[in-house]
N, C-alpha and C. Protein backbone atom coordinates (compact mmCIF):
# COMPACT_ATOMS: atom_id res chain seq x y z
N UNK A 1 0.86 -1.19 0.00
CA UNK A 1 0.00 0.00 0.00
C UNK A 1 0.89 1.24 0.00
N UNK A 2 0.64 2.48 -1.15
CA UNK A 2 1.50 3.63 -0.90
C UNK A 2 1.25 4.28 0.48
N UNK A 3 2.40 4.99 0.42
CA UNK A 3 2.33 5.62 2.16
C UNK A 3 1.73 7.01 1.35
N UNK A 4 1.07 7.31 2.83
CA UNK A 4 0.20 8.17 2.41
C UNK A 4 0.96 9.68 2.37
N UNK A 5 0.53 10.57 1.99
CA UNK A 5 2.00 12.01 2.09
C UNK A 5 1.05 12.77 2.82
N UNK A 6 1.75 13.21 3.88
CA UNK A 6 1.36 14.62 4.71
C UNK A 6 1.91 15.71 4.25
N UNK A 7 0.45 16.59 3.37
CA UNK A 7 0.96 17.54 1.71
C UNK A 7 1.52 18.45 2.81
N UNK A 8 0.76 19.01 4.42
CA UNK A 8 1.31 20.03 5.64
C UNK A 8 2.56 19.89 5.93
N UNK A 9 2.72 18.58 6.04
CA UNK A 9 4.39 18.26 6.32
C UNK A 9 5.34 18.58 5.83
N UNK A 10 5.26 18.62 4.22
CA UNK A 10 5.55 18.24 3.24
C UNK A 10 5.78 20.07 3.22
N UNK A 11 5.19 21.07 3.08
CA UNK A 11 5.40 22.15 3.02
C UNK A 11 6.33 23.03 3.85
N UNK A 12 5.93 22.03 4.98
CA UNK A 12 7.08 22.37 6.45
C UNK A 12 8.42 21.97 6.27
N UNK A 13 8.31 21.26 5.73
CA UNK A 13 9.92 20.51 5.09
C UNK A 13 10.60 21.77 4.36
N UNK A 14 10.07 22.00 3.53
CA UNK A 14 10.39 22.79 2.45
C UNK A 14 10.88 24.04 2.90
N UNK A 15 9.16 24.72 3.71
CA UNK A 15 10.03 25.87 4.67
C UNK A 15 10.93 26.10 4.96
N UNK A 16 10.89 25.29 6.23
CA UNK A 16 12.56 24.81 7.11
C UNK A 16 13.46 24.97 5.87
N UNK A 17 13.48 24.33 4.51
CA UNK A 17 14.44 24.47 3.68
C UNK A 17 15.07 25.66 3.59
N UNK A 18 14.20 26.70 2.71
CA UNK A 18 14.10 27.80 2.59
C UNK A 18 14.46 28.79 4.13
N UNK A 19 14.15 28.68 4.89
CA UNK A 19 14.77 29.43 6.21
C UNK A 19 16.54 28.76 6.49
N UNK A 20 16.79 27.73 6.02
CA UNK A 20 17.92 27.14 6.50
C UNK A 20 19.08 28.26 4.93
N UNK A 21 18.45 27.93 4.06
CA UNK A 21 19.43 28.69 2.98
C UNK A 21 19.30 30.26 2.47
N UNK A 22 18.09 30.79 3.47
CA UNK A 22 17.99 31.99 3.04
C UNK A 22 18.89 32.58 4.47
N UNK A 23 19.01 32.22 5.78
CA UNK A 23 20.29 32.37 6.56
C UNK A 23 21.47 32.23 6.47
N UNK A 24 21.56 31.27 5.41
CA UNK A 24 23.17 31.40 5.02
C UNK A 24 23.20 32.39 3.87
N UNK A 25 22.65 32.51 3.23
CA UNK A 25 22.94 33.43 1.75
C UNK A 25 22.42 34.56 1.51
N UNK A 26 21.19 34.74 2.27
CA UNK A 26 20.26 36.04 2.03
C UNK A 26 18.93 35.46 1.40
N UNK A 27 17.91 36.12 1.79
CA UNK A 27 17.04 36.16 1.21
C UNK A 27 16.68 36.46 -0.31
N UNK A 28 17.52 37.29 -1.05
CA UNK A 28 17.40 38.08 -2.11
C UNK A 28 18.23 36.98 -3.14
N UNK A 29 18.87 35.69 -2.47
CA UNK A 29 19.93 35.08 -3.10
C UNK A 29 19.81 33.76 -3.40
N UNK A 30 18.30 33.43 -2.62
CA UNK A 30 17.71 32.26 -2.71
C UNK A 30 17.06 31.53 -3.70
N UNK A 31 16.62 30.74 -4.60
CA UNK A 31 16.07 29.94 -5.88
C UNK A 31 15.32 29.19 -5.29
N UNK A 32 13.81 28.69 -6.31
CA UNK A 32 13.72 27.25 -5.39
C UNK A 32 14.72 26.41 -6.04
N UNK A 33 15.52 26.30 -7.00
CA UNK A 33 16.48 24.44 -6.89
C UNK A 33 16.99 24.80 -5.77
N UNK A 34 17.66 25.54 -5.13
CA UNK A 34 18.27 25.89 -3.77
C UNK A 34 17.53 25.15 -2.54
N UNK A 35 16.52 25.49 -2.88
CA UNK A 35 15.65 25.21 -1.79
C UNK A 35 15.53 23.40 -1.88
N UNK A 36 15.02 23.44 -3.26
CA UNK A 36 14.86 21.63 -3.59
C UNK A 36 16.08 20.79 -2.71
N UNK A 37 17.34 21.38 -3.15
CA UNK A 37 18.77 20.49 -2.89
C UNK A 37 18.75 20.77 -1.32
N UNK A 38 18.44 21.81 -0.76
CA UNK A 38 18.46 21.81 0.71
C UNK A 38 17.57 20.69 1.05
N UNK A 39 16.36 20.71 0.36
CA UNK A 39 15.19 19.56 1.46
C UNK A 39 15.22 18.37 1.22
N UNK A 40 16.51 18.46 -0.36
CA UNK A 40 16.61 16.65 -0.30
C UNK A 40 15.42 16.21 -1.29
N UNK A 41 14.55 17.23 -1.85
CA UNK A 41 13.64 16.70 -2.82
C UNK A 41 13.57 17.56 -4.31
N UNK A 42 12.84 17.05 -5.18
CA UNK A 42 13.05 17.50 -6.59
C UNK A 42 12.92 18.70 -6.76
N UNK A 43 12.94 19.43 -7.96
CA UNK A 43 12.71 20.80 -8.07
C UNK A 43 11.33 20.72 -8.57
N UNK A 44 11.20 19.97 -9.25
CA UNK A 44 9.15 19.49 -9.54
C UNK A 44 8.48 19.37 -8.27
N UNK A 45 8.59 18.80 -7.18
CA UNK A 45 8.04 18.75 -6.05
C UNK A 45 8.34 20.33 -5.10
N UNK A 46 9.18 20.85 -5.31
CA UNK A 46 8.99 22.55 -4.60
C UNK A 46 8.11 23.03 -5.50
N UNK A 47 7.68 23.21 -7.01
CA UNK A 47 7.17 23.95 -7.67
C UNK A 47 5.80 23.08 -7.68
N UNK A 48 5.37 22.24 -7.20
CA UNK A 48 4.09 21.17 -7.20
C UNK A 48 3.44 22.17 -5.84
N UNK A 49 4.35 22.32 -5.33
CA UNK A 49 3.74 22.64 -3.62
C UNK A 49 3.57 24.39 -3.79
N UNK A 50 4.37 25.00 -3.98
CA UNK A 50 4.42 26.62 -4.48
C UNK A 50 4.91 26.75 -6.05
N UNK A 51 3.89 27.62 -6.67
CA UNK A 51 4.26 27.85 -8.14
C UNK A 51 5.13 28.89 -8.68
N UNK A 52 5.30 29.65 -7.55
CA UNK A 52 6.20 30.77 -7.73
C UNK A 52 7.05 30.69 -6.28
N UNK A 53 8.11 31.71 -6.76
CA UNK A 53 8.94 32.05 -5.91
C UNK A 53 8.45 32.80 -4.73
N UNK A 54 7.38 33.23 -4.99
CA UNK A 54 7.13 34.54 -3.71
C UNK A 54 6.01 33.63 -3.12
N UNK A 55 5.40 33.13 -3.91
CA UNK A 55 4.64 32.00 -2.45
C UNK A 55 5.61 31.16 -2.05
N UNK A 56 6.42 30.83 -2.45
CA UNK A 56 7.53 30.33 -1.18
C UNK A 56 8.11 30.76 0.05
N UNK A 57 8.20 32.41 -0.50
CA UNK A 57 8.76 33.15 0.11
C UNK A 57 7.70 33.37 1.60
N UNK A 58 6.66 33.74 0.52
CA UNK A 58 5.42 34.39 1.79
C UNK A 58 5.02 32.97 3.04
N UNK A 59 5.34 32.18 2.14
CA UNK A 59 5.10 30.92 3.03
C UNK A 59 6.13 30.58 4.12
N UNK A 60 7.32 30.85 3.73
CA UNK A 60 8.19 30.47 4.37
C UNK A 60 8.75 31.40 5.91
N UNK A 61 7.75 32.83 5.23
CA UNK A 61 7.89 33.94 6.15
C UNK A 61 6.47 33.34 7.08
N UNK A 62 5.46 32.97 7.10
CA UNK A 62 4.37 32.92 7.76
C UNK A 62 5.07 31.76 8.57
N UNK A 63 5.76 30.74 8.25
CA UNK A 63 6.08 29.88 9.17
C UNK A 63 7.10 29.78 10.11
N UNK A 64 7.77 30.68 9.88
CA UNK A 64 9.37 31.47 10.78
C UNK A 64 8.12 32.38 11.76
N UNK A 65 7.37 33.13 11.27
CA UNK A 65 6.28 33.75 12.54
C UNK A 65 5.55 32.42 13.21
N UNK A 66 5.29 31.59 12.49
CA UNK A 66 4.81 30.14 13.66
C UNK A 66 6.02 29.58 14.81
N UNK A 67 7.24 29.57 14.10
CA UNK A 67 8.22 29.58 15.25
C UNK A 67 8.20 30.40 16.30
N UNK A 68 8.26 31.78 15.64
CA UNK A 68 8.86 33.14 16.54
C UNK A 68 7.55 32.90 17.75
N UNK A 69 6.13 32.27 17.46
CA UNK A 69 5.03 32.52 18.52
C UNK A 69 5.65 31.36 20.05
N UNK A 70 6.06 30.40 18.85
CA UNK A 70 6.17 29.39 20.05
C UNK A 70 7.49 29.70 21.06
N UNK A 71 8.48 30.92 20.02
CA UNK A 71 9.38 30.93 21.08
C UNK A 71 8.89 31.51 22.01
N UNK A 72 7.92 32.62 21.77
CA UNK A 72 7.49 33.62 23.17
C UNK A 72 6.78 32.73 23.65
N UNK A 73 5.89 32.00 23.42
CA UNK A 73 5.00 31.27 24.19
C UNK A 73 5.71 29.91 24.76
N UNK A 74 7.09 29.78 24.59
CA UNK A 74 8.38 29.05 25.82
C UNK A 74 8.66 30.19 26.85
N UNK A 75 9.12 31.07 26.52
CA UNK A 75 9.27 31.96 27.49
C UNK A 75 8.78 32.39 28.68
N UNK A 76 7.30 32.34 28.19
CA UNK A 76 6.54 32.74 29.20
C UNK A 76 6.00 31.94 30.08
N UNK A 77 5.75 30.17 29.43
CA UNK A 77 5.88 28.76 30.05
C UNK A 77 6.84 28.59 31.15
N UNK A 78 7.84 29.12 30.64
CA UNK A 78 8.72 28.92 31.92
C UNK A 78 8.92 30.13 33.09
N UNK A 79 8.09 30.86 32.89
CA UNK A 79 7.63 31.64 34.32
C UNK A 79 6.66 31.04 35.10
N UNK A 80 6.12 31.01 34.72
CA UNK A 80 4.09 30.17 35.11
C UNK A 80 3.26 30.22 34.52
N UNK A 81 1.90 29.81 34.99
CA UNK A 81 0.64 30.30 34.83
C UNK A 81 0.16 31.77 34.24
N UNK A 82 0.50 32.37 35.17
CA UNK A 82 0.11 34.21 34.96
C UNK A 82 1.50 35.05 34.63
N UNK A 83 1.96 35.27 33.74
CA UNK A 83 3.21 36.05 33.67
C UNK A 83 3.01 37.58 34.17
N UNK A 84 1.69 38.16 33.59
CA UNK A 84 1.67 39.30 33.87
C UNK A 84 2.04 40.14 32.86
N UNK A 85 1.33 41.52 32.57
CA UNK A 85 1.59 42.04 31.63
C UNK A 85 2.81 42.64 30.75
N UNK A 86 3.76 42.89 32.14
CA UNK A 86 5.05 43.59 31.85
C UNK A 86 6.03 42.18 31.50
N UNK A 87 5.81 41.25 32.09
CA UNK A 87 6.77 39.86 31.47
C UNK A 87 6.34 39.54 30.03
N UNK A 88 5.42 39.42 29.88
CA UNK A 88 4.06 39.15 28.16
C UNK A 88 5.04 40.29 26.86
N UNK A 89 4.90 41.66 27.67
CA UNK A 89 5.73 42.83 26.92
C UNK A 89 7.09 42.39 26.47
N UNK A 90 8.00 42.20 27.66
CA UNK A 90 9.19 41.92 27.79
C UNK A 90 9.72 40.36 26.76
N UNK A 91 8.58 39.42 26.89
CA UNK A 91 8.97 38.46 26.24
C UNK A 91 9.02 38.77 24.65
N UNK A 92 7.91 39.18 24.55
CA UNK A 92 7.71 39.83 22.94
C UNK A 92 8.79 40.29 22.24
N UNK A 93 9.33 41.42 23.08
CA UNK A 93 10.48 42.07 22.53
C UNK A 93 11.32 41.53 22.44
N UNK A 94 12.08 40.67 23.38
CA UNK A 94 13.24 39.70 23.54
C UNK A 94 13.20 39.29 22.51
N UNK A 95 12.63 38.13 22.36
CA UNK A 95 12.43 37.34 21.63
C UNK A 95 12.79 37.68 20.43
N UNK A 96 12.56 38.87 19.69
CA UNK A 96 12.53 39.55 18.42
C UNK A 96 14.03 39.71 17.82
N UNK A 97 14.59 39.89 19.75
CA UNK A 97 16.26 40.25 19.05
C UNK A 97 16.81 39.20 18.66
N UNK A 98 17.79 39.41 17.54
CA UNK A 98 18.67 38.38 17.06
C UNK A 98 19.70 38.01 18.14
N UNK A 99 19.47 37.02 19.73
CA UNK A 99 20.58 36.84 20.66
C UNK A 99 21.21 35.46 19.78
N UNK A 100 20.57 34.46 19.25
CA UNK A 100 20.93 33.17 18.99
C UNK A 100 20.65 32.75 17.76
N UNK A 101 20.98 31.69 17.12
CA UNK A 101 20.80 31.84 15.81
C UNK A 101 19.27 31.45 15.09
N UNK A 102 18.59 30.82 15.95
CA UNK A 102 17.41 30.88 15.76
C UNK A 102 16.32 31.98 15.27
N UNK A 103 16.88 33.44 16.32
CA UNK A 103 15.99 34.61 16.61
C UNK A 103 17.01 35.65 15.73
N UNK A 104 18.34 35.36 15.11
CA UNK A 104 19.31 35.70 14.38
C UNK A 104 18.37 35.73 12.67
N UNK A 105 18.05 34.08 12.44
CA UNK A 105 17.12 34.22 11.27
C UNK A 105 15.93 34.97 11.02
N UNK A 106 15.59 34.57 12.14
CA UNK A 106 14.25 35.63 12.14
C UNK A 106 14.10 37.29 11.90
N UNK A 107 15.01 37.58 12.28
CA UNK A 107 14.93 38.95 12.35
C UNK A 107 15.50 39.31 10.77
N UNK A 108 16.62 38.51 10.51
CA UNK A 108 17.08 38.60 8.87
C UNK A 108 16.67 38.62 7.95
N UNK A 109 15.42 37.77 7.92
CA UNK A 109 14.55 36.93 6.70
C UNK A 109 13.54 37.71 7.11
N UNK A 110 12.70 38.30 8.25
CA UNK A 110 11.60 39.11 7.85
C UNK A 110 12.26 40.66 7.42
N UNK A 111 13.12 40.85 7.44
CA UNK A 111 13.57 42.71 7.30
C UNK A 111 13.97 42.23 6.15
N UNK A 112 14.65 41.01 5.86
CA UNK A 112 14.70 41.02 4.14
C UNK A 112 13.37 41.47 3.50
N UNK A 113 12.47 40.13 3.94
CA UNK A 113 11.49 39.95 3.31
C UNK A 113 10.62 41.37 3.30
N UNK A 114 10.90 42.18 4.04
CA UNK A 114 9.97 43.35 4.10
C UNK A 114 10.52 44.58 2.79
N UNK A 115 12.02 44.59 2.93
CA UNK A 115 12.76 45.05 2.33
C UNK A 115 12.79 45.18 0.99
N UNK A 116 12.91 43.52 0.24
CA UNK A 116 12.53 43.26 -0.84
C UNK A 116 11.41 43.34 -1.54
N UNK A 117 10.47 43.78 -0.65
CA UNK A 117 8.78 43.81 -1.39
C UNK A 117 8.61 45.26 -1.26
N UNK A 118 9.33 45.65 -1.23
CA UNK A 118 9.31 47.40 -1.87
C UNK A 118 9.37 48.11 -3.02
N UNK A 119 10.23 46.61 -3.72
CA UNK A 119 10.80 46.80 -5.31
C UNK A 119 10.80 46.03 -6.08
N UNK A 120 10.27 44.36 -5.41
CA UNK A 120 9.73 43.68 -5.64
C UNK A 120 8.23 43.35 -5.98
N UNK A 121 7.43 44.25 -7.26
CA UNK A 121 6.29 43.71 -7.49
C UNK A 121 5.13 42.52 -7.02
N UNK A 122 5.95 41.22 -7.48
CA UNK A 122 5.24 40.08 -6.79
C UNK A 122 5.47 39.82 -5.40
N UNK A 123 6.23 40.29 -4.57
CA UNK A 123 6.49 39.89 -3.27
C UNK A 123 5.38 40.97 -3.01
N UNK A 124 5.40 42.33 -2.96
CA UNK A 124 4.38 43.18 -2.66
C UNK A 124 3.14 42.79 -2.95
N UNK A 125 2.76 42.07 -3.88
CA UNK A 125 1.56 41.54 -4.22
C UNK A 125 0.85 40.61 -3.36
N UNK A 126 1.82 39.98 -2.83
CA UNK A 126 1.52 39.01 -1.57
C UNK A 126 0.86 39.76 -0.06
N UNK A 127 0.21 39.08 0.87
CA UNK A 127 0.04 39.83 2.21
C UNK A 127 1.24 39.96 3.09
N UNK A 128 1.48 40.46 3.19
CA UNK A 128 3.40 40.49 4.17
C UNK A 128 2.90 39.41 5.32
N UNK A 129 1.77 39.48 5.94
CA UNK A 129 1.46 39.14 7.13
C UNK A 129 -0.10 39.39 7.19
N UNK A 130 -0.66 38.25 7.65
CA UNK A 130 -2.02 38.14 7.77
C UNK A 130 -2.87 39.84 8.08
N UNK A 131 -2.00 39.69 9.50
CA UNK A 131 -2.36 41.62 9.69
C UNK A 131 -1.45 41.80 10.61
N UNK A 132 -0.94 43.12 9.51
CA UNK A 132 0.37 44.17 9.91
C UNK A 132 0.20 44.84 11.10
N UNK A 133 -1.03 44.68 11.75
CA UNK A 133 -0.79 45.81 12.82
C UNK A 133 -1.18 44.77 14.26
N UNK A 134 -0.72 42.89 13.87
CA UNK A 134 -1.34 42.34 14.96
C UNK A 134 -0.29 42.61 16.41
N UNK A 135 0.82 42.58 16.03
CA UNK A 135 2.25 42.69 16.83
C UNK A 135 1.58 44.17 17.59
N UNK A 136 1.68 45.44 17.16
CA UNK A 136 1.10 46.65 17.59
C UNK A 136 -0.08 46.75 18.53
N UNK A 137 -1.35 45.96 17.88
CA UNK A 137 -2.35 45.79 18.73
C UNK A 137 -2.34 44.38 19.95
N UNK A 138 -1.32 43.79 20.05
CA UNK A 138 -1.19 42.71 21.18
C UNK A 138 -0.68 44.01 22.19
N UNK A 139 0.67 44.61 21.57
CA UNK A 139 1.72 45.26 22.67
C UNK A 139 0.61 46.52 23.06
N UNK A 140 -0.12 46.62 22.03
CA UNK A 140 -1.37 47.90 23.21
C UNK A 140 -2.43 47.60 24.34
N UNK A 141 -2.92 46.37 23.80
CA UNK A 141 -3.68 45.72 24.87
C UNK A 141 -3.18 45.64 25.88
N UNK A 142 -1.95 44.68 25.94
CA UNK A 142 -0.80 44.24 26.94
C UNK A 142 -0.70 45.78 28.01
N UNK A 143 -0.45 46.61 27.51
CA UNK A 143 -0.15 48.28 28.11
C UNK A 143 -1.55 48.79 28.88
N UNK A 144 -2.72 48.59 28.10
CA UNK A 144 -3.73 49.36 28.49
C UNK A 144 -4.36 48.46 29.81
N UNK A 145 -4.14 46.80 29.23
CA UNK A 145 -4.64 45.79 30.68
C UNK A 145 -3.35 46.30 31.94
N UNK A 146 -1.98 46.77 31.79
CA UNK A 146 -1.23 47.17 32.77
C UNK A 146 -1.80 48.52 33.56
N UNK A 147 -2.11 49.35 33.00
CA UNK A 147 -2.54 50.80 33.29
C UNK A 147 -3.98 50.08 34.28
N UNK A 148 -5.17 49.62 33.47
CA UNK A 148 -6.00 49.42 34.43
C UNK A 148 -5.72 48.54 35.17
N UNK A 149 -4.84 47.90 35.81
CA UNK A 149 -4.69 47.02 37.09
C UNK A 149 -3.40 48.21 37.83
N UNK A 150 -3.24 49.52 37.52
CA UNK A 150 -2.11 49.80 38.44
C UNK A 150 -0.76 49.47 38.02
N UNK A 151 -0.30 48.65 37.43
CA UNK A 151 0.75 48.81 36.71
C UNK A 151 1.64 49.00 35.83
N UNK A 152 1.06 50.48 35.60
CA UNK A 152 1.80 51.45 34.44
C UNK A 152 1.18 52.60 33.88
N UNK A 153 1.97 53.25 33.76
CA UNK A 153 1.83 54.96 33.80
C UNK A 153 0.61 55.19 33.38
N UNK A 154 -0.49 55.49 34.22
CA UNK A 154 -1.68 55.46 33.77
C UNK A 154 -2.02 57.05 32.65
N UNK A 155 -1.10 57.99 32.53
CA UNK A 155 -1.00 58.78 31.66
C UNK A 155 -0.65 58.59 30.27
N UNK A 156 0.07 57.63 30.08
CA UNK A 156 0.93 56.99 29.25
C UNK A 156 -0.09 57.03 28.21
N UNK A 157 0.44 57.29 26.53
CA UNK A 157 -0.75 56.44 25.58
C UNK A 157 -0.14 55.35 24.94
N UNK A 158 -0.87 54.76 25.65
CA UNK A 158 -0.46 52.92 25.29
C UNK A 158 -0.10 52.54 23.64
N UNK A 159 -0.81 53.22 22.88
CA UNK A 159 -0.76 52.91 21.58
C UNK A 159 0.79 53.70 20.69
N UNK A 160 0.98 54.58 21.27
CA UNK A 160 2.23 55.84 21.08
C UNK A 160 3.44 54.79 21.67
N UNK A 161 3.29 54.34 22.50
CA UNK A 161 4.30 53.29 23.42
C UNK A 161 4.73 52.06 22.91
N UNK A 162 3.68 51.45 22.31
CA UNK A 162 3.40 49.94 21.50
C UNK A 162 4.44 50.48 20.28
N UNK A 163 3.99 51.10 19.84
CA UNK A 163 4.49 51.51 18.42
C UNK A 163 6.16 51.53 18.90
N UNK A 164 6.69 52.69 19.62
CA UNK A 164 8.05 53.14 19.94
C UNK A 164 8.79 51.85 20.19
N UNK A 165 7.94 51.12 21.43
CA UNK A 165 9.16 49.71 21.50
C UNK A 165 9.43 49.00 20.50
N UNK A 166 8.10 48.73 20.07
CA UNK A 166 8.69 47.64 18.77
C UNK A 166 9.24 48.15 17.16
N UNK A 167 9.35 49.44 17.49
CA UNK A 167 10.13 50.13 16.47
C UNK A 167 11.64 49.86 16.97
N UNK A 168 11.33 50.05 17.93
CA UNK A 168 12.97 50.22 19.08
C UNK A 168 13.46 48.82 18.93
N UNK A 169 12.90 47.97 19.17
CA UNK A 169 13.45 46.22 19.16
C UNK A 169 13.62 45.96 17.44
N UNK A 170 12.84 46.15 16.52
CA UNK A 170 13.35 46.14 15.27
C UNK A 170 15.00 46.58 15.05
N UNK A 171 14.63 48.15 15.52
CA UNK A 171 16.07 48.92 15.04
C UNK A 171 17.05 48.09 15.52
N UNK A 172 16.94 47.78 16.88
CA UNK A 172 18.07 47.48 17.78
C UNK A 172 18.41 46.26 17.24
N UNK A 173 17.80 45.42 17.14
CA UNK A 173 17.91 43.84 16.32
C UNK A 173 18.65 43.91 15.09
N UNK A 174 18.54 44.98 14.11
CA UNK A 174 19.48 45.06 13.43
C UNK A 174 21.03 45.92 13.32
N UNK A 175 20.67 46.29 14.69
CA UNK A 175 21.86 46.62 14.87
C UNK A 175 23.07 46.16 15.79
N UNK A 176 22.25 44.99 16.46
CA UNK A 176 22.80 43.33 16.76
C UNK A 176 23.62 43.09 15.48
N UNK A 177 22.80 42.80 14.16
CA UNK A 177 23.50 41.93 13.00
C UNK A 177 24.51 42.62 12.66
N UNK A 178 24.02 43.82 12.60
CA UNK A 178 25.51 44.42 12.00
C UNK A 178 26.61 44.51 13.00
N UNK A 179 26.73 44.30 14.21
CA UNK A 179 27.54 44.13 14.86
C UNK A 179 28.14 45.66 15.84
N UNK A 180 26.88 46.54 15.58
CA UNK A 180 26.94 47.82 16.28
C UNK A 180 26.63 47.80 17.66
N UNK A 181 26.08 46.98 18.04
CA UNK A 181 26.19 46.95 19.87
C UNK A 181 25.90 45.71 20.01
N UNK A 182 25.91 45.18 21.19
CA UNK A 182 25.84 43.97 21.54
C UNK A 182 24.11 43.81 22.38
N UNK A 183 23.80 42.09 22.48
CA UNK A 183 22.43 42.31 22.59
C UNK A 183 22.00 42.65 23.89
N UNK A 184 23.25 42.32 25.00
CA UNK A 184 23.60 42.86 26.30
C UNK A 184 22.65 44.21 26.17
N UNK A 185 23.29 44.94 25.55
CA UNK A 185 23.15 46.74 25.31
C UNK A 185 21.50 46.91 25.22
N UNK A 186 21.57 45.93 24.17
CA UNK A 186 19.92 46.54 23.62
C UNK A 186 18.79 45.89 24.42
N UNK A 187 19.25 45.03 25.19
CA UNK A 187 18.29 44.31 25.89
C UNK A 187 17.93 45.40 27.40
N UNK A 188 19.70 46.02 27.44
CA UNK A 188 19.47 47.18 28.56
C UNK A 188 18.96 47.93 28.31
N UNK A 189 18.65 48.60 27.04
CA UNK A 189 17.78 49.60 26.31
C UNK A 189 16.42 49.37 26.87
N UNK A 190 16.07 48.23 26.20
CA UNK A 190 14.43 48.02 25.92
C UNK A 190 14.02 47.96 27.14
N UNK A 191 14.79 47.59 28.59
CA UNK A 191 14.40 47.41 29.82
C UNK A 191 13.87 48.47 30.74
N UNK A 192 15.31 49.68 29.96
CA UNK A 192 15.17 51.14 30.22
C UNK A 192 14.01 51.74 29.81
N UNK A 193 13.33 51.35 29.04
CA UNK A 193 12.05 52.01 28.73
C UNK A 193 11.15 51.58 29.33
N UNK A 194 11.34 50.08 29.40
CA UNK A 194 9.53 49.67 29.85
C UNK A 194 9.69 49.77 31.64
N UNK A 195 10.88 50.05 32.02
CA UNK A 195 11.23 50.76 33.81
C UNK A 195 10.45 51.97 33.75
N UNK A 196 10.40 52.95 32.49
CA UNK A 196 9.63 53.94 32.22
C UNK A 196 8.36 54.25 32.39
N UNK A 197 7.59 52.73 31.49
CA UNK A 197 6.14 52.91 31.33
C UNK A 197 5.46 52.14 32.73
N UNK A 198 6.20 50.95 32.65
CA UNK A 198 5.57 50.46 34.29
C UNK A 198 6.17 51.00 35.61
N UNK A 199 5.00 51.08 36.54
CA UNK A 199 5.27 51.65 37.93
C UNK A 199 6.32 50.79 38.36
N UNK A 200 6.37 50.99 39.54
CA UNK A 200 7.40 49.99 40.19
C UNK A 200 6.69 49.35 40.80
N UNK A 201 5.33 48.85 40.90
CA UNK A 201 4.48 47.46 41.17
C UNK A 201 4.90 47.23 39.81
N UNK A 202 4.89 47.07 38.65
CA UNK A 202 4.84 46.47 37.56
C UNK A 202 6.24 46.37 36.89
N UNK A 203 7.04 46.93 37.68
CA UNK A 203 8.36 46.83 37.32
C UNK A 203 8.93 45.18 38.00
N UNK A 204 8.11 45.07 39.28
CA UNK A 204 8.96 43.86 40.42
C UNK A 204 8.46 42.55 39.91
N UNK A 205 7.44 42.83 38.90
CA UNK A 205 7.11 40.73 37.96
C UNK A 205 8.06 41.03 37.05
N UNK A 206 9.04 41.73 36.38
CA UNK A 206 10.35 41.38 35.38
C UNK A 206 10.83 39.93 36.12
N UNK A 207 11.11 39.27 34.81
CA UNK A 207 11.28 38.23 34.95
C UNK A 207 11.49 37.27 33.81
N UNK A 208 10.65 37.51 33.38
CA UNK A 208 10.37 36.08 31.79
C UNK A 208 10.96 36.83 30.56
N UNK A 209 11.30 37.75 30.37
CA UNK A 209 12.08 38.21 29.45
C UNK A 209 13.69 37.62 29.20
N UNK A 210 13.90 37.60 30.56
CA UNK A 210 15.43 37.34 30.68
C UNK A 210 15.83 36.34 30.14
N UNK A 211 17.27 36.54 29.10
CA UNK A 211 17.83 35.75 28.55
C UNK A 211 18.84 34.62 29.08
């Protein structure tokens, strides 16, 4: 009896391909035969599964964000039950920076990928991301549930704040790669701010961020 093919699996394979050779070479430098010879399967079977290059791409970016969730959602596993809003914040951001080579790809392959669909027609044609403003509207909630329990600058506008950090953890993340500060630095950065927005009840659950 043929074995049966898991077509999900089968795409995940491929991914993983594509994230494994677009970290060594660049995003902009990648093919699918590249991709084929990485996963060990034909170049008819990458183009069976995606017909173009940029649904590979977009695919391969949606599933590096299926990683990046589960890393925050380790993070915060290994605090407890209730992390609390300012650990939830803190993990988010962490996570984003390139410390290891895992969170190294990530940050590479989506600023490529964002990069390249500027001038890239068909990549622009694609959705970058289900919705662009989900990262923004988690880190505002996260802020506004801190403010109404007391922990954090209840003046503050949560949405003005959301925006700044994770502009701030982008920048800083690439300025990890390039080798302009270390993640030591930027991790002291991002800490320095959110010491800012949360009181010091909401400063003393830091915790689950830490690397």
């Amino acid at each position: 009896m043929p074995k049966r093919v898991d077509h999900e699996e089968r795409r995940a394979q491929i991914a993983e391909a594509l994230i494994r050779v677009a970290g060594r070479q660049g995003l902009h430098a990648v093919g699918m035969r590249d991709v084929a010879a990485e996963a060990g399967v034909s170049l008819r079977l990458v183009q069976y599964y995606f017909d173009t290059k940029e649904k590979l791409l977009l695919y391969g970016l949606q599933h590096l964000t299926d990683r990046f969730t589960v890393r925050v959602g380790a993070r915060l596993a290994a605090v407890g039950p209730d992390p609390g809003p300012r650990v939830t914040v803190e993990a988010l951001l962490l996570a984003s920076l390139p410390t290891d080579e895992e969170s190294r790809t990530f940050h590479l392959l989506y600023s490529s990928y964002a990069i390249l669909s500027v001038t890239d027609e068909a990549l622009a044609a694609q959705p970058f991301i289900d919705n662009p403003d989900a990262a923004e509207n988690a880190m505002t909630g996260l802020l506004e549930q801190a403010q109404g329990t007391g922990l954090a600058d209840p003046d503050a506008d949560a949405r003005t704040e959301a925006i700044s950090l994770l502009a701030m953890a982008a920048t800083m993340g690439t300025s990890i790669l390039v080798g302009q500060r270390s993640p030591e630095s930027a991790i002291a950065v991002l800490r320095h701010h959110l010491d800012r927005i949360f009181t010091a009840a909401g400063t003393s659950e830091r915790g689950a961020g830490s690397t």
